[in-house]
Each structure stands twice: as C-alpha cells, then as structure tokens.
PDB file of N, CA and C in Angstrom:
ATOM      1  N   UNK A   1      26.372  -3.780  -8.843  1.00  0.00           N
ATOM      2  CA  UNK A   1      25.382  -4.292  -7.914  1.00  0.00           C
ATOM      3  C   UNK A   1      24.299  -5.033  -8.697  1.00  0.00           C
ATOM      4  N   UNK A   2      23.908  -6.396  -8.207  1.00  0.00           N
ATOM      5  CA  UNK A   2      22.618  -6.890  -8.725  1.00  0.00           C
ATOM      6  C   UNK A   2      21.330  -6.395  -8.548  1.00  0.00           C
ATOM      7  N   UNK A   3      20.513  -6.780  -9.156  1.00  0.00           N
ATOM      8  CA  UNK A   3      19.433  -6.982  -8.977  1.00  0.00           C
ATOM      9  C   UNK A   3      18.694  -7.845  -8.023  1.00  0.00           C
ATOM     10  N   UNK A   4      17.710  -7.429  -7.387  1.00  0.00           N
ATOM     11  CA  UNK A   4      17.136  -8.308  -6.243  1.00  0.00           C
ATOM     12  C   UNK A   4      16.482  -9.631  -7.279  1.00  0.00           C
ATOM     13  N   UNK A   5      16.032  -9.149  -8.273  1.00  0.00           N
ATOM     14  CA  UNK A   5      15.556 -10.556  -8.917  1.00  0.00           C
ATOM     15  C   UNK A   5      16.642 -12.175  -9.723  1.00  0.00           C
ATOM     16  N   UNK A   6      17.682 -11.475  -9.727  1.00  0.00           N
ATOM     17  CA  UNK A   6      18.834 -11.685 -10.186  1.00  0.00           C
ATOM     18  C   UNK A   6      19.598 -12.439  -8.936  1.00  0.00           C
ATOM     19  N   UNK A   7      19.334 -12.205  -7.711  1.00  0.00           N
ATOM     20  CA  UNK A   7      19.969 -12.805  -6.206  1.00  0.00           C
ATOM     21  C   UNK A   7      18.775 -13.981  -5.946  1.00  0.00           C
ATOM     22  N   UNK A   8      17.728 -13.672  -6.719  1.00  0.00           N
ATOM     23  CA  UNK A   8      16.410 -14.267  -5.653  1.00  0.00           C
ATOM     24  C   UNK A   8      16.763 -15.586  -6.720  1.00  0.00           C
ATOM     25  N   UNK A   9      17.003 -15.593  -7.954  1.00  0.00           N
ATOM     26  CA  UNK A   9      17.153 -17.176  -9.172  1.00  0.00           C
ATOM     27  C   UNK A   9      18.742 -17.569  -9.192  1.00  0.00           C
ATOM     28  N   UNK A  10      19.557 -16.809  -7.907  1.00  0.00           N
ATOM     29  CA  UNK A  10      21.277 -17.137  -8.106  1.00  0.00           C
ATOM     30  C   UNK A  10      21.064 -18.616  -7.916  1.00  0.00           C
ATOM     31  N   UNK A  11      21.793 -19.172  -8.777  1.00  0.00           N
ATOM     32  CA  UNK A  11      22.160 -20.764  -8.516  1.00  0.00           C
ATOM     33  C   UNK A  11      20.944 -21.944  -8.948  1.00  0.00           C
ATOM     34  N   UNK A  12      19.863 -21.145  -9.734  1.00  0.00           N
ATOM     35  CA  UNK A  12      18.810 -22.145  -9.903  1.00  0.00           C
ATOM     36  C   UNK A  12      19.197 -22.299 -11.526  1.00  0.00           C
ATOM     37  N   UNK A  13      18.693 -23.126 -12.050  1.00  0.00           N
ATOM     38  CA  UNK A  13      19.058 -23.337 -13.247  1.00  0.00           C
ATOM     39  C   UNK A  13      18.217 -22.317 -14.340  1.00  0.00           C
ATOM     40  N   UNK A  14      18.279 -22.100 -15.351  1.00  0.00           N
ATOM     41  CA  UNK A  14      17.122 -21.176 -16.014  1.00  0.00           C
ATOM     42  C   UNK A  14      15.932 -21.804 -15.828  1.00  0.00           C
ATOM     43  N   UNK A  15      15.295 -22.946 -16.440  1.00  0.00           N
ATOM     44  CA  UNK A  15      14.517 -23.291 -16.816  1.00  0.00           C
ATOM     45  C   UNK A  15      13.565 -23.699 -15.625  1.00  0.00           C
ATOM     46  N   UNK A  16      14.163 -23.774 -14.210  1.00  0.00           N
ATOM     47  CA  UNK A  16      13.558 -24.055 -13.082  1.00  0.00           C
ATOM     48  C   UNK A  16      12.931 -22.323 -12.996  1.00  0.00           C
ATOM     49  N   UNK A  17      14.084 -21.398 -12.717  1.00  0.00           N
ATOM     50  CA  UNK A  17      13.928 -20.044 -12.604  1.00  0.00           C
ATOM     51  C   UNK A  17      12.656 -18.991 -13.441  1.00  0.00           C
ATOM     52  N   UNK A  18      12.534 -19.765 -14.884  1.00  0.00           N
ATOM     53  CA  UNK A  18      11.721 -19.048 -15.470  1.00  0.00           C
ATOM     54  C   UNK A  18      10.426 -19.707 -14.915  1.00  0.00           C
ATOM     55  N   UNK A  19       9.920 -21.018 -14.600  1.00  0.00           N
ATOM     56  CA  UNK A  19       9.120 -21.677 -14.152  1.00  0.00           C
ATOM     57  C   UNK A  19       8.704 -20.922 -12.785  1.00  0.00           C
ATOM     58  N   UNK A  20       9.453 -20.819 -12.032  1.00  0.00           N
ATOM     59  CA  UNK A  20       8.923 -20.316 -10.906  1.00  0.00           C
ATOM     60  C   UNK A  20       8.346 -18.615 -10.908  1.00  0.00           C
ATOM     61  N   UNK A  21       9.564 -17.906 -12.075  1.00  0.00           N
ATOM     62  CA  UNK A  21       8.666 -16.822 -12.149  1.00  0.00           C
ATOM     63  C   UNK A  21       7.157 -16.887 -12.853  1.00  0.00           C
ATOM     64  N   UNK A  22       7.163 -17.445 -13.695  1.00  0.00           N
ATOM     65  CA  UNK A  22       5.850 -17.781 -14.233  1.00  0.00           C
ATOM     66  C   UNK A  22       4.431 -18.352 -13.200  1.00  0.00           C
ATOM     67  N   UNK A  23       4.792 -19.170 -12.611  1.00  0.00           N
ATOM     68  CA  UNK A  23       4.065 -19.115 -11.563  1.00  0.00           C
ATOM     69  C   UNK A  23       3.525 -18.467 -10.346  1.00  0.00           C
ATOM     70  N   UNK A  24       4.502 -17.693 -10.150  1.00  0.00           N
ATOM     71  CA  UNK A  24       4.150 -16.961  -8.929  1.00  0.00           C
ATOM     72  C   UNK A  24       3.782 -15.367  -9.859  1.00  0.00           C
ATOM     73  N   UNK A  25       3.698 -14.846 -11.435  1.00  0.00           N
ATOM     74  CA  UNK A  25       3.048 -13.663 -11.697  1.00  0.00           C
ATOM     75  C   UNK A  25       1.148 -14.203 -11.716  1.00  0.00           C
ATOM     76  N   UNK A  26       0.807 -15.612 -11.926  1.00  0.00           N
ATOM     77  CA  UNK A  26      -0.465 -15.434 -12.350  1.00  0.00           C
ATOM     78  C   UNK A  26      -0.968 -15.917 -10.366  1.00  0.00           C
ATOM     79  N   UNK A  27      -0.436 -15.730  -9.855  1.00  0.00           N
ATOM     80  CA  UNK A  27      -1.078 -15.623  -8.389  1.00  0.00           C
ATOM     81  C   UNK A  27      -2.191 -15.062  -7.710  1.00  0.00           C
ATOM     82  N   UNK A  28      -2.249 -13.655  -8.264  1.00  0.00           N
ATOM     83  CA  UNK A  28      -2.784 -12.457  -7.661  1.00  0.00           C
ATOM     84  C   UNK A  28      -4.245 -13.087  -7.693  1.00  0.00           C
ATOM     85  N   UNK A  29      -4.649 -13.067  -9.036  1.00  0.00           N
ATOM     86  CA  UNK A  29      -6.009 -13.225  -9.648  1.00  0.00           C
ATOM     87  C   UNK A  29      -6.463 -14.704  -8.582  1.00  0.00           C
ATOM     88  N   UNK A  30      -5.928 -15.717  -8.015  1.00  0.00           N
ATOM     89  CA  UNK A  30      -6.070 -16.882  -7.490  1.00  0.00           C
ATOM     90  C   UNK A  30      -6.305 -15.933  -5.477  1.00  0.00           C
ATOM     91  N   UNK A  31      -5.320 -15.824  -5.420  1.00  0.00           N
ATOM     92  CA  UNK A  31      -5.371 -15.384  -4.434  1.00  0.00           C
ATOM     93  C   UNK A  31      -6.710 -14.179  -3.949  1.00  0.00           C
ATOM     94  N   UNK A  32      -6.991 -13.370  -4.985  1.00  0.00           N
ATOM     95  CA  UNK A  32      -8.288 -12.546  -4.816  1.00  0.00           C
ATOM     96  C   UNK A  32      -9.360 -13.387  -4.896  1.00  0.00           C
ATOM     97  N   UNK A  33      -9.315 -14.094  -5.570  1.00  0.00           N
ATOM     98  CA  UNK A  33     -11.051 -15.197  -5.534  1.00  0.00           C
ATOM     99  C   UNK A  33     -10.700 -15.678  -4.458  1.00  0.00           C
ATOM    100  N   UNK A  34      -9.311 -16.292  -3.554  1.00  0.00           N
ATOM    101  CA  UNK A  34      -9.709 -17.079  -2.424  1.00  0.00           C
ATOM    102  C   UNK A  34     -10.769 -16.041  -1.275  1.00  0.00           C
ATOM    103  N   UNK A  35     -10.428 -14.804  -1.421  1.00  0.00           N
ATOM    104  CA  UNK A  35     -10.376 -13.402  -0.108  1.00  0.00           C
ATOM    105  C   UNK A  35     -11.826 -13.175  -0.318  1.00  0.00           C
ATOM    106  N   UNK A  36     -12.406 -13.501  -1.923  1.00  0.00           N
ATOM    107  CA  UNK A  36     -13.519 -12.664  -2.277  1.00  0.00           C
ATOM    108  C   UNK A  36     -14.570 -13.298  -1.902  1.00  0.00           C
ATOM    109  N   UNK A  37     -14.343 -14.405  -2.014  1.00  0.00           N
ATOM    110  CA  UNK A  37     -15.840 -15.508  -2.057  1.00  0.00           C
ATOM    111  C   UNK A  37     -16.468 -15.532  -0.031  1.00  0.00           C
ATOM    112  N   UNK A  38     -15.724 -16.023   0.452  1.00  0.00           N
ATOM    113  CA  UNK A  38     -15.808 -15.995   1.927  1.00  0.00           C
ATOM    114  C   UNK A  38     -16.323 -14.688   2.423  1.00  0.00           C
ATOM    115  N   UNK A  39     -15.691 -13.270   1.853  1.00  0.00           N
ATOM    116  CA  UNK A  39     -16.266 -12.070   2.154  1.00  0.00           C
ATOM    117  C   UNK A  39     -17.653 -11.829   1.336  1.00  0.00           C
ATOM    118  N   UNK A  40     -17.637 -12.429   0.639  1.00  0.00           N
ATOM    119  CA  UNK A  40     -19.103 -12.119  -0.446  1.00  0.00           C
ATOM    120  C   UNK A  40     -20.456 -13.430   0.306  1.00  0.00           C
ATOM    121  N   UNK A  41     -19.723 -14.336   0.855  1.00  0.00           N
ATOM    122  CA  UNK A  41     -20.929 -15.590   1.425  1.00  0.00           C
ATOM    123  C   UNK A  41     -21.204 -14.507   2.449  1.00  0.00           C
ATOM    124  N   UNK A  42     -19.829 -14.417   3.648  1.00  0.00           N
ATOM    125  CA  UNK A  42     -20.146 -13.386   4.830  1.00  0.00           C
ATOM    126  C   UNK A  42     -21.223 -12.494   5.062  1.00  0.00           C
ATOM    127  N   UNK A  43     -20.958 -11.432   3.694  1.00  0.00           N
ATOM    128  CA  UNK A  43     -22.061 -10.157   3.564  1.00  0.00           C
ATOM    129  C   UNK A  43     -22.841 -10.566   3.492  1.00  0.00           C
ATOM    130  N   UNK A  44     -23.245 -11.535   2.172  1.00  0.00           N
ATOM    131  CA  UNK A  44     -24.682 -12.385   2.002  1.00  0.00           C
ATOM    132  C   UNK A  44     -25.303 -12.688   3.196  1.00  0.00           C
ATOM    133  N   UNK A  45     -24.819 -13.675   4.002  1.00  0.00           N
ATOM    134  CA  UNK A  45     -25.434 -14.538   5.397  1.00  0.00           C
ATOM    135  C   UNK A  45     -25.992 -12.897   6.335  1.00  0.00           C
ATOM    136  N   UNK A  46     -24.975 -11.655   6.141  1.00  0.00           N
ATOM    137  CA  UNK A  46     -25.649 -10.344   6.955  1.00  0.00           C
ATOM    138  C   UNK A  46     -26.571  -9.867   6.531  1.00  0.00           C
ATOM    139  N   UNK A  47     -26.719  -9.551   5.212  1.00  0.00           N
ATOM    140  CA  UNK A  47     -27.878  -8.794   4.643  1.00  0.00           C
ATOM    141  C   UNK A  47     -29.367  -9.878   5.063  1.00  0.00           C
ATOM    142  N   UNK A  48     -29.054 -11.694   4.850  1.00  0.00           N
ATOM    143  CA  UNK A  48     -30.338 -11.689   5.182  1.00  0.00           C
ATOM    144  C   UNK A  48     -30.410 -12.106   6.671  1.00  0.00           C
ATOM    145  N   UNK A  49     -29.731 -11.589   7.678  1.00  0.00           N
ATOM    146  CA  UNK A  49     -29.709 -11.811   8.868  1.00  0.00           C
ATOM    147  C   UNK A  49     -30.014 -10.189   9.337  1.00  0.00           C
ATOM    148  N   UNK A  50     -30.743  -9.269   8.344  1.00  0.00           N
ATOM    149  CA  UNK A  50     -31.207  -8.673   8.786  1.00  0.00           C
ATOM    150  C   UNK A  50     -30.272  -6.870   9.349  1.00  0.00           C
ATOM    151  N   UNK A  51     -28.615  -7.233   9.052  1.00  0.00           N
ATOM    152  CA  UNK A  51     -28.330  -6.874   9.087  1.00  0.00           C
ATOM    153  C   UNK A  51     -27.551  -4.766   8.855  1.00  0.00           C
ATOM    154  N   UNK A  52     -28.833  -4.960   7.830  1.00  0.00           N
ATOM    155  CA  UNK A  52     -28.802  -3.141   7.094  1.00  0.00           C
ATOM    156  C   UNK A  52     -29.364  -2.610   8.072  1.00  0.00           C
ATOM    157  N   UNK A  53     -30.481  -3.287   8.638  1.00  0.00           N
ATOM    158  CA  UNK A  53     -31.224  -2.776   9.985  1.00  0.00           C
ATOM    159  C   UNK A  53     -30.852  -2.640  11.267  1.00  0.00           C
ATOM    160  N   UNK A  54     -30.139  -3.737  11.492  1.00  0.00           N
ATOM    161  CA  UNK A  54     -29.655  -3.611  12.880  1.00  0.00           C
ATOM    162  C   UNK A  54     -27.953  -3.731  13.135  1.00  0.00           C
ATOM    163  N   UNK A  55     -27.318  -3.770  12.336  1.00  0.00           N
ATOM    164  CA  UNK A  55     -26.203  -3.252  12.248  1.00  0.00           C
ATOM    165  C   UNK A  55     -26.056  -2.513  10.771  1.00  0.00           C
ATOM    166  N   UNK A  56     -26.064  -1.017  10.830  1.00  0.00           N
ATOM    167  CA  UNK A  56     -26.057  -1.291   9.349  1.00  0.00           C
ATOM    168  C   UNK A  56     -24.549  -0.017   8.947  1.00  0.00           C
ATOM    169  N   UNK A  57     -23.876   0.478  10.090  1.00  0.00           N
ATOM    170  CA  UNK A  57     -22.501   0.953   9.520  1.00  0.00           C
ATOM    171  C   UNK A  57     -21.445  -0.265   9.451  1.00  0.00           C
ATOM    172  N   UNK A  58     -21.795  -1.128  10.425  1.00  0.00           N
ATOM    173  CA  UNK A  58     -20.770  -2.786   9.317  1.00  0.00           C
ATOM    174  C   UNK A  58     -21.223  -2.917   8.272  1.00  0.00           C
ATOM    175  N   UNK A  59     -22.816  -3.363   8.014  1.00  0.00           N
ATOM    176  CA  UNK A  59     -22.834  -4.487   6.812  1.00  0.00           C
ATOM    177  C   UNK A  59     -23.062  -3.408   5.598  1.00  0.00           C
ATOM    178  N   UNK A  60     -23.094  -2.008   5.824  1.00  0.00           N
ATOM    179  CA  UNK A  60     -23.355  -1.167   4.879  1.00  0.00           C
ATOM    180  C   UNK A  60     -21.423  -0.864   4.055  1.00  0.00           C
ATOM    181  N   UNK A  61     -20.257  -0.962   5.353  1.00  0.00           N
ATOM    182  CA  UNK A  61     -18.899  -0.951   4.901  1.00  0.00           C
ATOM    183  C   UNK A  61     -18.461  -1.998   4.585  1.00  0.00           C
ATOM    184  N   UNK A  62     -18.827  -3.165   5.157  1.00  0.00           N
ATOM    185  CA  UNK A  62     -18.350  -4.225   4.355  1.00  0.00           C
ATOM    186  C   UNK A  62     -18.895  -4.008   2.984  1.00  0.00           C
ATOM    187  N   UNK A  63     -20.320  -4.635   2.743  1.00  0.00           N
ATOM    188  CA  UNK A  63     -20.512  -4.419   1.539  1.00  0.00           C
ATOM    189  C   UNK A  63     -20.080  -2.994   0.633  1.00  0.00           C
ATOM    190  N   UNK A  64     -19.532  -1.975   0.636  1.00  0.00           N
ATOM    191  CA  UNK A  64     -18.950  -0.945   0.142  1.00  0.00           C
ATOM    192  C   UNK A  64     -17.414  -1.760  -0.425  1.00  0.00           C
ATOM    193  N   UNK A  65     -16.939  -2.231   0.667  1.00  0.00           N
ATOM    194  CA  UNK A  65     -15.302  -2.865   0.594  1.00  0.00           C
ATOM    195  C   UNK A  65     -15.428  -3.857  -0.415  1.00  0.00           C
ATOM    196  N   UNK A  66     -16.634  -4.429  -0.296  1.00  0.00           N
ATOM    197  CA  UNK A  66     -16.557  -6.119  -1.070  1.00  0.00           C
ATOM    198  C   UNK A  66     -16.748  -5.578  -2.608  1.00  0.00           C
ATOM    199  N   UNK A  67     -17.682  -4.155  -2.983  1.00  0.00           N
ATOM    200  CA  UNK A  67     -18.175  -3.641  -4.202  1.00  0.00           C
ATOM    201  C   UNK A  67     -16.081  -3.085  -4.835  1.00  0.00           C
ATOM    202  N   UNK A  68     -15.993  -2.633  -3.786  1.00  0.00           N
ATOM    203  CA  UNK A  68     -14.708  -1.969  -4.220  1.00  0.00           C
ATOM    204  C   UNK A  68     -13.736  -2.636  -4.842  1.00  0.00           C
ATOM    205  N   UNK A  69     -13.542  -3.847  -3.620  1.00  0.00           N
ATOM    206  CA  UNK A  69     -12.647  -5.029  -4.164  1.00  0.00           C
ATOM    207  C   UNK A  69     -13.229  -5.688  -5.875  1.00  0.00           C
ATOM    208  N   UNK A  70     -14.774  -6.003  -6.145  1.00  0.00           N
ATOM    209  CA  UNK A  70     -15.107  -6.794  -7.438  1.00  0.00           C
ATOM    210  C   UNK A  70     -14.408  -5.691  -8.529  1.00  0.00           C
ATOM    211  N   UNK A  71     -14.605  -4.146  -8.361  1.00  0.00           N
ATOM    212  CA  UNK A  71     -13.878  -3.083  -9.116  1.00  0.00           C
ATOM    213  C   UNK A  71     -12.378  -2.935  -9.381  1.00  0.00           C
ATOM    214  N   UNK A  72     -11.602  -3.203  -8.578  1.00  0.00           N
ATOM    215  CA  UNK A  72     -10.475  -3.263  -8.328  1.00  0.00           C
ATOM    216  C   UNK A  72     -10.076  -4.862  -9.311  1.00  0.00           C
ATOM    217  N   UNK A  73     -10.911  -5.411  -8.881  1.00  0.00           N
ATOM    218  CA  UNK A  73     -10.162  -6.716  -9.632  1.00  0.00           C
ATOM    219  C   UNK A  73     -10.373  -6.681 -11.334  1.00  0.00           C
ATOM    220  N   UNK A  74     -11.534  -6.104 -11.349  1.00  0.00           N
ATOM    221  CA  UNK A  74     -12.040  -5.801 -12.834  1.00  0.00           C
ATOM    222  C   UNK A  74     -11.074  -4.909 -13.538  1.00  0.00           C
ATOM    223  N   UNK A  75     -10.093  -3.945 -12.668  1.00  0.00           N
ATOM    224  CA  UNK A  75      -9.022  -3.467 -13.542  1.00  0.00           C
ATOM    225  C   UNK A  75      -7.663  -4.218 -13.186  1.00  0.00           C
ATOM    226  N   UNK A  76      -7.757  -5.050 -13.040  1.00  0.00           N
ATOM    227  CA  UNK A  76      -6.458  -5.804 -12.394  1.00  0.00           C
ATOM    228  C   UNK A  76      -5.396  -5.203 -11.305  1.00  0.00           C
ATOM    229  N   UNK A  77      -6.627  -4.544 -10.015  1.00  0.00           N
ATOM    230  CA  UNK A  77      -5.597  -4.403  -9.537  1.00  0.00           C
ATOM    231  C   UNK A  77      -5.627  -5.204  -8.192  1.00  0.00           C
ATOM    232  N   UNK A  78      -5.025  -6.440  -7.882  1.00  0.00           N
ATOM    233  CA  UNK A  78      -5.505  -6.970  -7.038  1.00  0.00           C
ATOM    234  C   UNK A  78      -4.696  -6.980  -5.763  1.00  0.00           C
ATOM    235  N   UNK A  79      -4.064  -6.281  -5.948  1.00  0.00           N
ATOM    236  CA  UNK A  79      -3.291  -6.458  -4.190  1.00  0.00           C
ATOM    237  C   UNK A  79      -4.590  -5.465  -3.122  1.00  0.00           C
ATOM    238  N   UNK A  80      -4.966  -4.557  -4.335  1.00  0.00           N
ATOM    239  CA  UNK A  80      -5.755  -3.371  -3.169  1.00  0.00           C
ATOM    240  C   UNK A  80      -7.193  -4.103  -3.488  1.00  0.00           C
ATOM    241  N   UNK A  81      -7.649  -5.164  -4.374  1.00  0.00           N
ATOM    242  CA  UNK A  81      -8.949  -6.129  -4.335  1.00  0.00           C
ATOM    243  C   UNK A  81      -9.181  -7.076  -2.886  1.00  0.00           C
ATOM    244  N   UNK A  82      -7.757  -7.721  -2.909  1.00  0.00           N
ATOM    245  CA  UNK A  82      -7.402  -8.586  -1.447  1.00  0.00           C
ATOM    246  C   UNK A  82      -7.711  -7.752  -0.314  1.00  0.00           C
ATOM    247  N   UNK A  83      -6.927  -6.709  -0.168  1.00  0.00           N
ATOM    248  CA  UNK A  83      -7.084  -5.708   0.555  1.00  0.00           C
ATOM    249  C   UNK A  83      -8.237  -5.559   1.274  1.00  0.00           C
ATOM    250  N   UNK A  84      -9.271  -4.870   0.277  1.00  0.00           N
ATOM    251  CA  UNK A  84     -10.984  -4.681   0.007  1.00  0.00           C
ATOM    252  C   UNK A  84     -11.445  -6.388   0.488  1.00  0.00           C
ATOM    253  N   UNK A  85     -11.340  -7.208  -0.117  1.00  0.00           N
ATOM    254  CA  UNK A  85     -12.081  -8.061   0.137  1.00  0.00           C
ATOM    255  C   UNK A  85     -11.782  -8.676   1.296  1.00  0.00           C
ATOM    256  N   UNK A  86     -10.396  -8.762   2.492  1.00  0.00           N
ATOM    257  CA  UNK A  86     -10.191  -8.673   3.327  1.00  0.00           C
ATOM    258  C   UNK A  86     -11.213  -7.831   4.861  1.00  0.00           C
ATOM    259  N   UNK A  87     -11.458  -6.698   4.128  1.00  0.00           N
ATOM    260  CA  UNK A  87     -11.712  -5.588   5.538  1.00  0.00           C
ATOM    261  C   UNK A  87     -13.505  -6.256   5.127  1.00  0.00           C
ATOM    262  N   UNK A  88     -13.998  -6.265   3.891  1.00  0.00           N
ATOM    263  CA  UNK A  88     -15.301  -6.463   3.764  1.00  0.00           C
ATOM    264  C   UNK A  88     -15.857  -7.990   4.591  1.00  0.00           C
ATOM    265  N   UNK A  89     -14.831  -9.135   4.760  1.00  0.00           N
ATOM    266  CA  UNK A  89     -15.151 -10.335   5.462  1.00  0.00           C
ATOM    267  C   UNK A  89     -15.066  -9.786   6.988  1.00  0.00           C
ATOM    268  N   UNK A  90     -13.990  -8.852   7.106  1.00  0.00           N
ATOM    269  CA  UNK A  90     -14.146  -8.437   8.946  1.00  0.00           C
ATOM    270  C   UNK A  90     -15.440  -8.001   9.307  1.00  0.00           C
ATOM    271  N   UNK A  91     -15.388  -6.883   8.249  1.00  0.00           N
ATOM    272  CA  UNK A  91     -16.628  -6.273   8.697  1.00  0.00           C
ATOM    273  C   UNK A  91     -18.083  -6.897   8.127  1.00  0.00           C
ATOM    274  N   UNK A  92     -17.860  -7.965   7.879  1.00  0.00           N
ATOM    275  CA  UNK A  92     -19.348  -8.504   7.123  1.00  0.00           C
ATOM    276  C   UNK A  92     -19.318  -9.459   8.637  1.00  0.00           C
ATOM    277  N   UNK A  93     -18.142  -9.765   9.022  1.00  0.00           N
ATOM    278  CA  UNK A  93     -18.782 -11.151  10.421  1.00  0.00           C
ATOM    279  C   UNK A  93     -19.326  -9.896  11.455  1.00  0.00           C
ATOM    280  N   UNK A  94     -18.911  -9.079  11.667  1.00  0.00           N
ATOM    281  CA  UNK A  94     -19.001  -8.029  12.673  1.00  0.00           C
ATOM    282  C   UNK A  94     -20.398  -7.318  12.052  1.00  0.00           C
ATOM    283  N   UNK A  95     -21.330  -7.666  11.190  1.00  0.00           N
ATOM    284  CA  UNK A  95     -22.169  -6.678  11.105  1.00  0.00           C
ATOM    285  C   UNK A  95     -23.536  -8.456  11.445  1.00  0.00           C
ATOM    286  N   UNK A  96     -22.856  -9.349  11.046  1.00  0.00           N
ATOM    287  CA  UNK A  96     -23.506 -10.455  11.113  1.00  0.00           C
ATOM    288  C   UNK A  96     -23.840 -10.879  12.339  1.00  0.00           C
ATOM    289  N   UNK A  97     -23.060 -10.923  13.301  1.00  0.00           N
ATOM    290  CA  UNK A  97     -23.074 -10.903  14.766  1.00  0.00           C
ATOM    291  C   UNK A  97     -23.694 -10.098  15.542  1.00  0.00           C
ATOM    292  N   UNK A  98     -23.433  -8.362  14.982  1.00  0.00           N
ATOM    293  CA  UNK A  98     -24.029  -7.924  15.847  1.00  0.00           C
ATOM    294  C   UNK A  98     -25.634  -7.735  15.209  1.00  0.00           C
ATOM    295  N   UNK A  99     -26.040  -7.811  13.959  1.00  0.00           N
ATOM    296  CA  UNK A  99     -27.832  -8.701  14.099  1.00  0.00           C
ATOM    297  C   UNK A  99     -27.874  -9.099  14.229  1.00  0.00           C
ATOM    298  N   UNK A 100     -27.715 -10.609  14.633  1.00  0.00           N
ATOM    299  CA  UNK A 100     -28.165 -11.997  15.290  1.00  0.00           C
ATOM    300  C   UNK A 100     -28.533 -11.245  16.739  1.00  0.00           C
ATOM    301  N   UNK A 101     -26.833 -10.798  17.560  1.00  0.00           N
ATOM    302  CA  UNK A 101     -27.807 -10.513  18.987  1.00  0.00           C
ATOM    303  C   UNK A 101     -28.907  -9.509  19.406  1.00  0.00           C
ATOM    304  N   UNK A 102     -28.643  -8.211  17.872  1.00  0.00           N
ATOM    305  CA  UNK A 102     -29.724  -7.469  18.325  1.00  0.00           C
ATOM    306  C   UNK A 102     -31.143  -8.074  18.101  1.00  0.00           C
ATOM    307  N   UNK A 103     -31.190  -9.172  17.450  1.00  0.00           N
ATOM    308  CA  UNK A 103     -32.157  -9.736  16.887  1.00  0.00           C
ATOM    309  C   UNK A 103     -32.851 -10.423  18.219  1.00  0.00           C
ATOM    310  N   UNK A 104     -31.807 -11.430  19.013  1.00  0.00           N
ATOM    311  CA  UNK A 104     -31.730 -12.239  20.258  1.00  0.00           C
ATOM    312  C   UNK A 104     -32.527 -11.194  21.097  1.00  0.00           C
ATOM    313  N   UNK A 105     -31.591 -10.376  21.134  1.00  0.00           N
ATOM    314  CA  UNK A 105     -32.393  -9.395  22.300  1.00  0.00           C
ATOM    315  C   UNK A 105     -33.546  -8.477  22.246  1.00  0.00           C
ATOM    316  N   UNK A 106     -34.630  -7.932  20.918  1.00  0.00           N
ATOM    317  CA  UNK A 106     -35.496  -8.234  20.552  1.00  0.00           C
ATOM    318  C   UNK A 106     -36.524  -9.115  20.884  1.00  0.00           C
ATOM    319  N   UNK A 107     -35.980 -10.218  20.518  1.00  0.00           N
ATOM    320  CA  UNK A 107     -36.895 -11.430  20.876  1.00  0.00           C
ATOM    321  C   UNK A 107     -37.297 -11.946  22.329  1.00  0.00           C
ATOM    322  N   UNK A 108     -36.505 -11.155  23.286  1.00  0.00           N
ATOM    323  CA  UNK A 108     -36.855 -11.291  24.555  1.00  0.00           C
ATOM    324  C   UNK A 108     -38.434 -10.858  25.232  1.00  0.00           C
TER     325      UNK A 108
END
C-alpha cells in the first residue's frame, strides 16, 4: 500500500513535485499573518470604541484569543494561531458593535 503523499505527486515529475512540496510547507506562517492582522486592527478599533466597558466579555475574549494566537505562533504552532486569531476577529467585531450601540443608546 502507498502512501497518501506518494498518490498525491503520482505522475508529476520530481522536480515539479518537490517544488510544490516546498511551497505549500512554508504556508502556515503566511497564512497566520493573513488571520492575525485583521483580528488585531478589529480588537484595536474595540478597545478604543470603548469597548472593555461596554462590551467587555467579547473584547476582553477576543483579545485573550488574539494574545493566545501571537503565543502560539511564537512557538510555531500555527494551525491552533489561525484558529486563535480567527475566534479573536469574531469576537473583536462582536464586542465592537455591541459598544458603538451601547454607546448610541447612551447618547439618547
């Protein structure tokens, strides 16, 4: 029986085959800065939207997720960094939103 990696390069030539593995191992690290930055502006735009205050079990878990994910990547582990920096952009729009309206409604 083969190998799944061995079925996945059947019929490619080596030199295409080693190319493509090479490319797709330095991914991770690319792919975590895309997840991180958007979740790290996110939190940012909550914290000064006031957010620790008036939502502050979102923007207090996002930012927890987003700290977790910069840790995670710092030991290379980035599938569970993506992960982290994933739930920290949900919960950073969701802590962002809901200060703006508690803010809105306040201001009434």
């Amino acid at each position: 029986m083969r190998s799944w990696l061995s079925r996945l390069f059947e019929g490619l030539p080596a030199r295409a085959a080693g190319a493509l593995l090479l490319t797709t191992v330095g991914c991770a690290p690319t792919i975590y800065t895309v997840n991180v930055m958007p979740a790290a502006r996110v939190v940012h735009q909550a914290e000064e939207a006031g957010a620790a205050t008036h939502a502050p079990y979102e923007y207090w878990y996002a930012r927890a997720h987003l700290d977790q994910a910069r840790e995670e990547a710092g030991e290379a582990m980035y599938q569970d960094a993506i992960r982290n920096a994933q739930i920290a952009e949900e919960y950073g729009v969701k802590a962002l939103e809901l200060a703006r309206r508690r803010m809105r409604e306040q201001g009434r």
